[in-house]
C-alpha atoms as a PDB file:
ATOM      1  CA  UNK A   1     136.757  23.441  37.309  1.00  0.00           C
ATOM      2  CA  UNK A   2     133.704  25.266  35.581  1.00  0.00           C
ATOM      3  CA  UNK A   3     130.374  24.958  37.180  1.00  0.00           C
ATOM      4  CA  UNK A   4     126.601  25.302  35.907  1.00  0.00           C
ATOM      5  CA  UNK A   5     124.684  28.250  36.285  1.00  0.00           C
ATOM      6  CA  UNK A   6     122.342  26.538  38.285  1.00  0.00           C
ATOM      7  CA  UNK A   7     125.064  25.106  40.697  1.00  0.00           C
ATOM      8  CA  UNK A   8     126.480  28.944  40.699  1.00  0.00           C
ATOM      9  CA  UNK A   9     123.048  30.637  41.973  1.00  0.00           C
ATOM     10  CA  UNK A  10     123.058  28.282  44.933  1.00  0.00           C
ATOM     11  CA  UNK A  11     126.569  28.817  45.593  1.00  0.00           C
ATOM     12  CA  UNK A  12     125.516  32.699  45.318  1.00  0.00           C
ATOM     13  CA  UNK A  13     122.866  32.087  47.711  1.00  0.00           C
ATOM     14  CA  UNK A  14     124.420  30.706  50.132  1.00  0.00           C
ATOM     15  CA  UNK A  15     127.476  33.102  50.151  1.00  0.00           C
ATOM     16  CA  UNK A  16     124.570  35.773  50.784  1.00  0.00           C
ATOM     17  CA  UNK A  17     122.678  33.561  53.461  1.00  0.00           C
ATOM     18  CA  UNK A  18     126.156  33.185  56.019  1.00  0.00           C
ATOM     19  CA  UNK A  19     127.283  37.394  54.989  1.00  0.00           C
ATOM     20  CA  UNK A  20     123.275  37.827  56.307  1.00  0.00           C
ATOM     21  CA  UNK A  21     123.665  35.348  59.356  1.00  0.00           C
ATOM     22  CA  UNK A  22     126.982  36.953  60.248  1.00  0.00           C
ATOM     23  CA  UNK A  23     125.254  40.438  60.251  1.00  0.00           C
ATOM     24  CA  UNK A  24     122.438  39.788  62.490  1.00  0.00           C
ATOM     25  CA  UNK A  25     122.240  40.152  66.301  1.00  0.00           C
ATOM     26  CA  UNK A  26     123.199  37.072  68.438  1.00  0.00           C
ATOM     27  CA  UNK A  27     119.633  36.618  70.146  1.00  0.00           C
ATOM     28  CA  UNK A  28     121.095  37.067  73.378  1.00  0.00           C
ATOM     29  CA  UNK A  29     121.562  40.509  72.624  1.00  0.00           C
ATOM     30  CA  UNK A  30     117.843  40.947  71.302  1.00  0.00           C
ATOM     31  CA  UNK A  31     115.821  41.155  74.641  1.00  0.00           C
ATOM     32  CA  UNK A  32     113.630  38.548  76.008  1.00  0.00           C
ATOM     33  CA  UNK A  33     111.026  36.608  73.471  1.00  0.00           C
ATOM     34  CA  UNK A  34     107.636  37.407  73.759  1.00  0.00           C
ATOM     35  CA  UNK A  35     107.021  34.163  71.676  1.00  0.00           C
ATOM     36  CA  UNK A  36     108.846  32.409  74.471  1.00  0.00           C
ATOM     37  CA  UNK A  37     106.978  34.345  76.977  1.00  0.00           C
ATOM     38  CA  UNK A  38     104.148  32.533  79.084  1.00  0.00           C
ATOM     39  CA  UNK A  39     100.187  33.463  78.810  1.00  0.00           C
ATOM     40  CA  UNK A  40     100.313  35.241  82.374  1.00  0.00           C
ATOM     41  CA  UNK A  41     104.332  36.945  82.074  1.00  0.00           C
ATOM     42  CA  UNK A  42     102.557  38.627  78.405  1.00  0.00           C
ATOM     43  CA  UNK A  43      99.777  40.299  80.744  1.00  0.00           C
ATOM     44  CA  UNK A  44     102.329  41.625  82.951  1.00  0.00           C
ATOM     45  CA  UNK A  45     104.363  43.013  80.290  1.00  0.00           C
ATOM     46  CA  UNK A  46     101.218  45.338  79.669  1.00  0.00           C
ATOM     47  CA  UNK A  47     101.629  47.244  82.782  1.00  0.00           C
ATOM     48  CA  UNK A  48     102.703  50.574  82.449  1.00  0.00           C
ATOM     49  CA  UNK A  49     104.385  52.353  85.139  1.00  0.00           C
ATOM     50  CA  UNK A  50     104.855  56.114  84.619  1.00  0.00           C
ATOM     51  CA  UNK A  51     106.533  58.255  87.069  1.00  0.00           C
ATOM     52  CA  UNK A  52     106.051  61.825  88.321  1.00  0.00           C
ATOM     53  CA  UNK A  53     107.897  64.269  90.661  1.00  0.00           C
ATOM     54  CA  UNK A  54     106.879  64.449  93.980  1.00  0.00           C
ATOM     55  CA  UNK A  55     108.578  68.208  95.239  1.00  0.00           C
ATOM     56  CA  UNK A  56     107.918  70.816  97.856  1.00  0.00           C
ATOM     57  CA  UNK A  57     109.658  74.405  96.745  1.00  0.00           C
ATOM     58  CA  UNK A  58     111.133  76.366  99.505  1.00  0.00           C
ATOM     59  CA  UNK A  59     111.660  80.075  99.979  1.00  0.00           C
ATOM     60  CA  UNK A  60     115.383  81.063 101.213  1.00  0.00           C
ATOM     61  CA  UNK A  61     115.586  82.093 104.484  1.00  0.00           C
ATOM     62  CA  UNK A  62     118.918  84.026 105.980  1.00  0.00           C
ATOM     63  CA  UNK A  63     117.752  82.715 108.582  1.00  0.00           C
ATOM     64  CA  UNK A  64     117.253  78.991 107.935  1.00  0.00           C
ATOM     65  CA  UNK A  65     114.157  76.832 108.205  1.00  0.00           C
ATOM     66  CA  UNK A  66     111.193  78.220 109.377  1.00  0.00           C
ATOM     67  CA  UNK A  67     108.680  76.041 110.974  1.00  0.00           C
ATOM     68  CA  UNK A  68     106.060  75.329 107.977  1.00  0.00           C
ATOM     69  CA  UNK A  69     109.509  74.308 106.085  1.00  0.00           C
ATOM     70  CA  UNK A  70     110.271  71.748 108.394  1.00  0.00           C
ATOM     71  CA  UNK A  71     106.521  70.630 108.724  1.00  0.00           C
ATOM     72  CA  UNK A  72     107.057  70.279 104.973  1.00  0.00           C
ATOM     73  CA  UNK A  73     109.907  68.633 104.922  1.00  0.00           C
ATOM     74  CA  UNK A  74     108.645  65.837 107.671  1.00  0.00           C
ATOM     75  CA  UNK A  75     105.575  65.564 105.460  1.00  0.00           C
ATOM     76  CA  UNK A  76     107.639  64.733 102.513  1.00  0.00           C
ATOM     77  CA  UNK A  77     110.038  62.715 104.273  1.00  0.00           C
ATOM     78  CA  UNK A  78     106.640  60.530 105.425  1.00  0.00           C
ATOM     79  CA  UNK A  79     105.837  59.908 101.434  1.00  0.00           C
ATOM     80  CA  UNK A  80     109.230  59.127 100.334  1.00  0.00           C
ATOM     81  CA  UNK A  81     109.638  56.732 102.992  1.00  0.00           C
ATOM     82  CA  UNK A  82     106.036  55.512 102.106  1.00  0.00           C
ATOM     83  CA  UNK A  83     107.225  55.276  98.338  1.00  0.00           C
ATOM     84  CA  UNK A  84     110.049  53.391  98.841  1.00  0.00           C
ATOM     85  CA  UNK A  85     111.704  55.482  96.360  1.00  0.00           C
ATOM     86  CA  UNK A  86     115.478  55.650  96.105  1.00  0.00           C
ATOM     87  CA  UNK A  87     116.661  59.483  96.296  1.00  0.00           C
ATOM     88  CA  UNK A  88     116.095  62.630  97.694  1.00  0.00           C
ATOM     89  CA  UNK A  89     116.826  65.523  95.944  1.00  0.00           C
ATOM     90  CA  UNK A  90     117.642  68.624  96.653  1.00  0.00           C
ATOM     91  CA  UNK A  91     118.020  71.594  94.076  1.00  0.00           C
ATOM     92  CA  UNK A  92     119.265  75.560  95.018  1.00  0.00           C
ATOM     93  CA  UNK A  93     120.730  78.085  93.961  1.00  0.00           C
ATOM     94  CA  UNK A  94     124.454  78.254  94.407  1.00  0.00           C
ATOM     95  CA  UNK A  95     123.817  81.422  96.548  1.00  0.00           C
ATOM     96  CA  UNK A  96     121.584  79.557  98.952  1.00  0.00           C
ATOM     97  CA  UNK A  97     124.110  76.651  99.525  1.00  0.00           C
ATOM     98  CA  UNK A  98     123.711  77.057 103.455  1.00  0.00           C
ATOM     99  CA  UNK A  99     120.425  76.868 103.798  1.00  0.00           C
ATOM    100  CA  UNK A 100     120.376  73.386 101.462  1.00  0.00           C
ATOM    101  CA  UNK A 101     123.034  71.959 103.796  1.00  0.00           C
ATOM    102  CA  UNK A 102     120.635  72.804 106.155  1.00  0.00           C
ATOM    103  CA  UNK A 103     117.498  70.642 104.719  1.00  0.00           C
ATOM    104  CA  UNK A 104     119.661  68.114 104.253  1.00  0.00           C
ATOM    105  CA  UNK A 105     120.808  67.410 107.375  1.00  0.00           C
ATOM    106  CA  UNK A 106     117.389  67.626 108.622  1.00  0.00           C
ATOM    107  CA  UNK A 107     116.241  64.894 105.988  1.00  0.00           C
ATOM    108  CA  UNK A 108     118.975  62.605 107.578  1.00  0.00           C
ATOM    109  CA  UNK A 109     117.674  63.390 110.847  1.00  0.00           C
ATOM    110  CA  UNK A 110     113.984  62.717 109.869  1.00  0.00           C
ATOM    111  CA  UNK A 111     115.772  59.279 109.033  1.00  0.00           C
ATOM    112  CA  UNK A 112     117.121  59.532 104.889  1.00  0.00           C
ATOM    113  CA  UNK A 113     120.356  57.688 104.657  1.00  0.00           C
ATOM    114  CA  UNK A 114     122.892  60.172 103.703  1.00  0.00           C
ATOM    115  CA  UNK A 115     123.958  58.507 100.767  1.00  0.00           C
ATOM    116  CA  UNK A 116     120.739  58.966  99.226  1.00  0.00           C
ATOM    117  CA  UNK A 117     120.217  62.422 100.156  1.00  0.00           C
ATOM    118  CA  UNK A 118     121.883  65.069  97.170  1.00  0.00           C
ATOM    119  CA  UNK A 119     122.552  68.702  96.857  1.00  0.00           C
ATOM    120  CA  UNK A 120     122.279  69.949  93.257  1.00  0.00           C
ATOM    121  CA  UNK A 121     123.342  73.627  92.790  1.00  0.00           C
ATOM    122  CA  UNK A 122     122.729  76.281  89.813  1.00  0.00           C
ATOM    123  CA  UNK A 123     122.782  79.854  89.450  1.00  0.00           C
ATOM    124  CA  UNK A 124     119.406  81.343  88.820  1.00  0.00           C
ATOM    125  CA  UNK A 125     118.544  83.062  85.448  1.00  0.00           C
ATOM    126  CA  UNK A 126     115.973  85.252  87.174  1.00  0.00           C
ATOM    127  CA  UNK A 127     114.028  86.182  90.451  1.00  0.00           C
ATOM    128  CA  UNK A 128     111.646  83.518  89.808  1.00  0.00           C
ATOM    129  CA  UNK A 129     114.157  81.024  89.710  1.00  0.00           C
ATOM    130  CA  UNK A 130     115.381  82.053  93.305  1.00  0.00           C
ATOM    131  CA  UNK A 131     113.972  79.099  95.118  1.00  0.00           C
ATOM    132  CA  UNK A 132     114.752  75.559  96.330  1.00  0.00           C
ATOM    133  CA  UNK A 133     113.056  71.803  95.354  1.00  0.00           C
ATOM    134  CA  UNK A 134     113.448  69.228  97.503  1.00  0.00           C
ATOM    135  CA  UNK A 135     111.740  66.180  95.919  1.00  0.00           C
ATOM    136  CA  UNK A 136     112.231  62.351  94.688  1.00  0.00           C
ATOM    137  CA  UNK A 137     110.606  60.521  91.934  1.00  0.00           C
ATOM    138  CA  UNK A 138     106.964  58.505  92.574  1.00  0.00           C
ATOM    139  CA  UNK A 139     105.897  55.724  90.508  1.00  0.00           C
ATOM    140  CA  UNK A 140     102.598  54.656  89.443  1.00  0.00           C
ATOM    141  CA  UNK A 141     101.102  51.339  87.968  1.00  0.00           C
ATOM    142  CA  UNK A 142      98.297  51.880  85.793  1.00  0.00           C
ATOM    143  CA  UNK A 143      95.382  49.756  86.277  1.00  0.00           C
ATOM    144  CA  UNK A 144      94.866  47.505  83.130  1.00  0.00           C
ATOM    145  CA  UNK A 145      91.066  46.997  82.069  1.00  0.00           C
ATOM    146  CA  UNK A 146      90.383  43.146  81.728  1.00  0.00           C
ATOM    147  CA  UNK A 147      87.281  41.529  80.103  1.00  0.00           C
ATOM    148  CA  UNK A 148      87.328  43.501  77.269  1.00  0.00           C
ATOM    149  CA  UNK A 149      86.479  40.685  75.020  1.00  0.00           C
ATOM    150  CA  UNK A 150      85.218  37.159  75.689  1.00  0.00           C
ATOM    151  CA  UNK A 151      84.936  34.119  73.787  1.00  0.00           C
ATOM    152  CA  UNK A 152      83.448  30.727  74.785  1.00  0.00           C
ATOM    153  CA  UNK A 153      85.518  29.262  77.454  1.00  0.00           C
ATOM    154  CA  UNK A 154      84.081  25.963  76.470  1.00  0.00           C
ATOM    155  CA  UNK A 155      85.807  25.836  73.382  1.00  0.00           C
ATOM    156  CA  UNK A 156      89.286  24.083  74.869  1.00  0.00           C
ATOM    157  CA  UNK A 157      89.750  22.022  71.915  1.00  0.00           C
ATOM    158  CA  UNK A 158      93.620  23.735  71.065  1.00  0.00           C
ATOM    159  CA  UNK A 159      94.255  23.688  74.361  1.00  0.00           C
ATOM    160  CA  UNK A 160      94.581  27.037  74.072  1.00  0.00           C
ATOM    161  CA  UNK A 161      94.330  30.195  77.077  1.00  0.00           C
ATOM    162  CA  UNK A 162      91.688  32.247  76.437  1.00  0.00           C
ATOM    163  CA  UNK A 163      92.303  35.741  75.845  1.00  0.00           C
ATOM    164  CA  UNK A 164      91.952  37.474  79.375  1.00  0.00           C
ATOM    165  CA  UNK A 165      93.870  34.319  81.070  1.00  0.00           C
ATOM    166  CA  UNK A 166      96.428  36.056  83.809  1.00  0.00           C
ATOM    167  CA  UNK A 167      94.849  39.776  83.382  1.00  0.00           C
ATOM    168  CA  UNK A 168      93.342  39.554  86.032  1.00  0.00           C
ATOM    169  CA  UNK A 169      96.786  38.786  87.982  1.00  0.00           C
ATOM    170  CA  UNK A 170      98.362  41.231  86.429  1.00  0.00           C
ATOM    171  CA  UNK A 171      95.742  43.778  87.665  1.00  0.00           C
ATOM    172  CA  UNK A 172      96.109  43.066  91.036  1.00  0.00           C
ATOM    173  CA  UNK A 173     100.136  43.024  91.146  1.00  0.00           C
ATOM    174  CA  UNK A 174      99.436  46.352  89.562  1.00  0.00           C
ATOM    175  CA  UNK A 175      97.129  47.758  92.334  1.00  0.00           C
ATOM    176  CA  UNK A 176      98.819  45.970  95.413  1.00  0.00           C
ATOM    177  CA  UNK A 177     102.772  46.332  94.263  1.00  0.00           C
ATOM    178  CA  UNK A 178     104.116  48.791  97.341  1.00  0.00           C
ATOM    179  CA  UNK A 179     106.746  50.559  94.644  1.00  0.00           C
ATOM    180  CA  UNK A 180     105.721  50.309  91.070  1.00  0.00           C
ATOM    181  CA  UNK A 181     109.333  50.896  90.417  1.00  0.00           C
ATOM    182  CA  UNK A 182     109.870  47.503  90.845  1.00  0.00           C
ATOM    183  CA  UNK A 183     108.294  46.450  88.335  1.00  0.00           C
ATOM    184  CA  UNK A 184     110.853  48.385  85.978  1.00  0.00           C
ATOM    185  CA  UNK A 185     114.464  47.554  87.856  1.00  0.00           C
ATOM    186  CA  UNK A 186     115.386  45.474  90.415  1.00  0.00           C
ATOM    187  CA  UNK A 187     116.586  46.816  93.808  1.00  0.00           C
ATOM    188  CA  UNK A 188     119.840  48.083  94.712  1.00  0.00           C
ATOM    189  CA  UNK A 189     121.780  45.582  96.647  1.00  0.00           C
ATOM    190  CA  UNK A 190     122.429  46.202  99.956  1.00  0.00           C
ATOM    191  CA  UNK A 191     126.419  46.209 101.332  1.00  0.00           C
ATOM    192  CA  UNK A 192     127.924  43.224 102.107  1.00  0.00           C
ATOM    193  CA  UNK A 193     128.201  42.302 106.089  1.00  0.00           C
ATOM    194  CA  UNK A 194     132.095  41.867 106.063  1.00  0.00           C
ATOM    195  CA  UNK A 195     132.579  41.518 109.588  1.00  0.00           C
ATOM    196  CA  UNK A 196     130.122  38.337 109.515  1.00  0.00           C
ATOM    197  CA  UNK A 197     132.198  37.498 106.023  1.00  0.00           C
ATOM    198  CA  UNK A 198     135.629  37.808 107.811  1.00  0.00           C
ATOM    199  CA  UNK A 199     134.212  35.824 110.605  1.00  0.00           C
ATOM    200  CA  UNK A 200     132.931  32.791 108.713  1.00  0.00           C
ATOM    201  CA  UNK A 201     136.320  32.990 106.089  1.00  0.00           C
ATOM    202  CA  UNK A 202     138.374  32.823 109.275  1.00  0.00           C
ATOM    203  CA  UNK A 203     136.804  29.652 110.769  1.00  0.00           C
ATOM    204  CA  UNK A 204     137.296  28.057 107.395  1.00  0.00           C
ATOM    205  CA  UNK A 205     141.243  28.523 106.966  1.00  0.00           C
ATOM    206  CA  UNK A 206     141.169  27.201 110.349  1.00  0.00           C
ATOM    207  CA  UNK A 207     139.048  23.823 109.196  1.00  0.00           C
ATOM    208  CA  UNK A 208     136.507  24.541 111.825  1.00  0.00           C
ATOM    209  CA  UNK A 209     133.105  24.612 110.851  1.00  0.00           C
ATOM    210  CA  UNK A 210     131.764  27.590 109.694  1.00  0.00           C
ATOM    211  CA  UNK A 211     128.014  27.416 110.654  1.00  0.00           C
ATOM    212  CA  UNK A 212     126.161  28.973 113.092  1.00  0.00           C
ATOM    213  CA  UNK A 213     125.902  27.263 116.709  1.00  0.00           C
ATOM    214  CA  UNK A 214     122.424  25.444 117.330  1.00  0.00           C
ATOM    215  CA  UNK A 215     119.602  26.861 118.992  1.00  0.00           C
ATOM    216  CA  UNK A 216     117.879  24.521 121.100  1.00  0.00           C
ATOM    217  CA  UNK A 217     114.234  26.895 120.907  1.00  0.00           C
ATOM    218  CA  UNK A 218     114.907  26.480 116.668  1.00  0.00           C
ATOM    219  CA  UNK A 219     115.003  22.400 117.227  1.00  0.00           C
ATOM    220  CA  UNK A 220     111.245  22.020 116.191  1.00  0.00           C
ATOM    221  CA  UNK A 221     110.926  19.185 119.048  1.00  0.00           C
ATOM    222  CA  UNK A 222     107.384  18.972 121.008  1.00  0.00           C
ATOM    223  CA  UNK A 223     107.169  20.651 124.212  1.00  0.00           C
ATOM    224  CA  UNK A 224     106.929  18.625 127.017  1.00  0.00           C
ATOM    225  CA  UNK A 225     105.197  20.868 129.335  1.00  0.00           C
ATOM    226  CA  UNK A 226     102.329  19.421 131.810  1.00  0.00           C
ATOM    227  CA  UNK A 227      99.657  21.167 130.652  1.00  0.00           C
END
């Protein structure tokens, strides 16, 4: 069976068009659209959250904390708690282990879960380096500038958003959000309540209902007090 060379460069083309379709990334795997994305979601997008340390440096002490360390240490504890911000660090010197056991029980008695409390230890490369950081990371949401540019809000015939539509949203969430980090990840999930888990699974192999009892003061009836 011969074949044109007309009917052979489509063939060609095609061939190239499914190699080129098998190649490319299933759009899935490509991220959210910002075609697809609405007026107000594109204004947040804009907001840029930068982070910074937020550290106190100790001096070792043989002899432990001394009592401007632990006002320190309470002061920090105040902002981290205030930040919402998921660990507390703490970095000394191998030789100084004692003392960082030390803050760190003292940040889980200022109230730090000790799961989110950690001891990193290195050895020094110099006297300078002889010290300890106790810290956590604070985010920031920088404010966006709106009104930049305006054009006649009259002019509706495309049915169209005007340019600034949902800054000033995004602004706000910007200025009000308690943790910026938010705005970057979602929040760790908290553990599971198995005993309430084992509870409810329980009444269900036995076919008894599994809901919680009524409360008569949760009924939503009117009171019938004199008044």
């Amino acid at each position: 069976m011969t074949h044109t060379p007309f009917v052979k460069t489509v063939l060609a083309a095609l061939a190239l068009a499914g190699l080129a379709a098998c190649a490319s990334t299933a759009p899935s795997d490509q991220g959210p659209s910002k075609a697809a994305a609405t007026d107000t979601q594109q204004w947040t997008d804009r907001i840029k959250v930068t982070s910074a340390p937020d550290e106190i440096v100790l001096a070792p002490h043989a002899t432990g904390l001394s009592a401007n360390q632990s006002a320190a240490l309470e002061a920090l504890m105040d902002r981290w708690l205030r930040a919402e911000a998921r660990e507390l660090v703490v970095t000394s010197p191998n030789s100084s282990g004692a003392m960082a056991t030390q803050i760190r029980d003292r940040l889980v008695t200022l109230g730090a879960p000790g799961s989110r409390v950690r001891v990193v230890g290195f050895n020094p490369t110099g006297p300078e380096d002889d010290t300890i950081r106790v810290g956590f990371l604070r985010y920031e949401a920088e404010k966006l500038k709106c009104g930049q540019r305006w054009e006649n809000l009259a002019a509706t015939r495309n049915n169209e958003a005007y340019d600034n539509f949902g800054c000033a949203l995004a602004a706000n969430l910007a200025a009000q959000v308690a943790n910026p980090e938010d705005l970057i990840r979602p929040r760790d999930m908290t553990p599971p309540d198995a005993g309430r888990r084992d509870t409810v699974l329980g009444l269900y192999r036995k076919g008894e209902v599994t809901s919680s009892k009524k409360d008569d003061q949760a009924s939503g009836s009117i009171s019938k007090a004199i008044p």
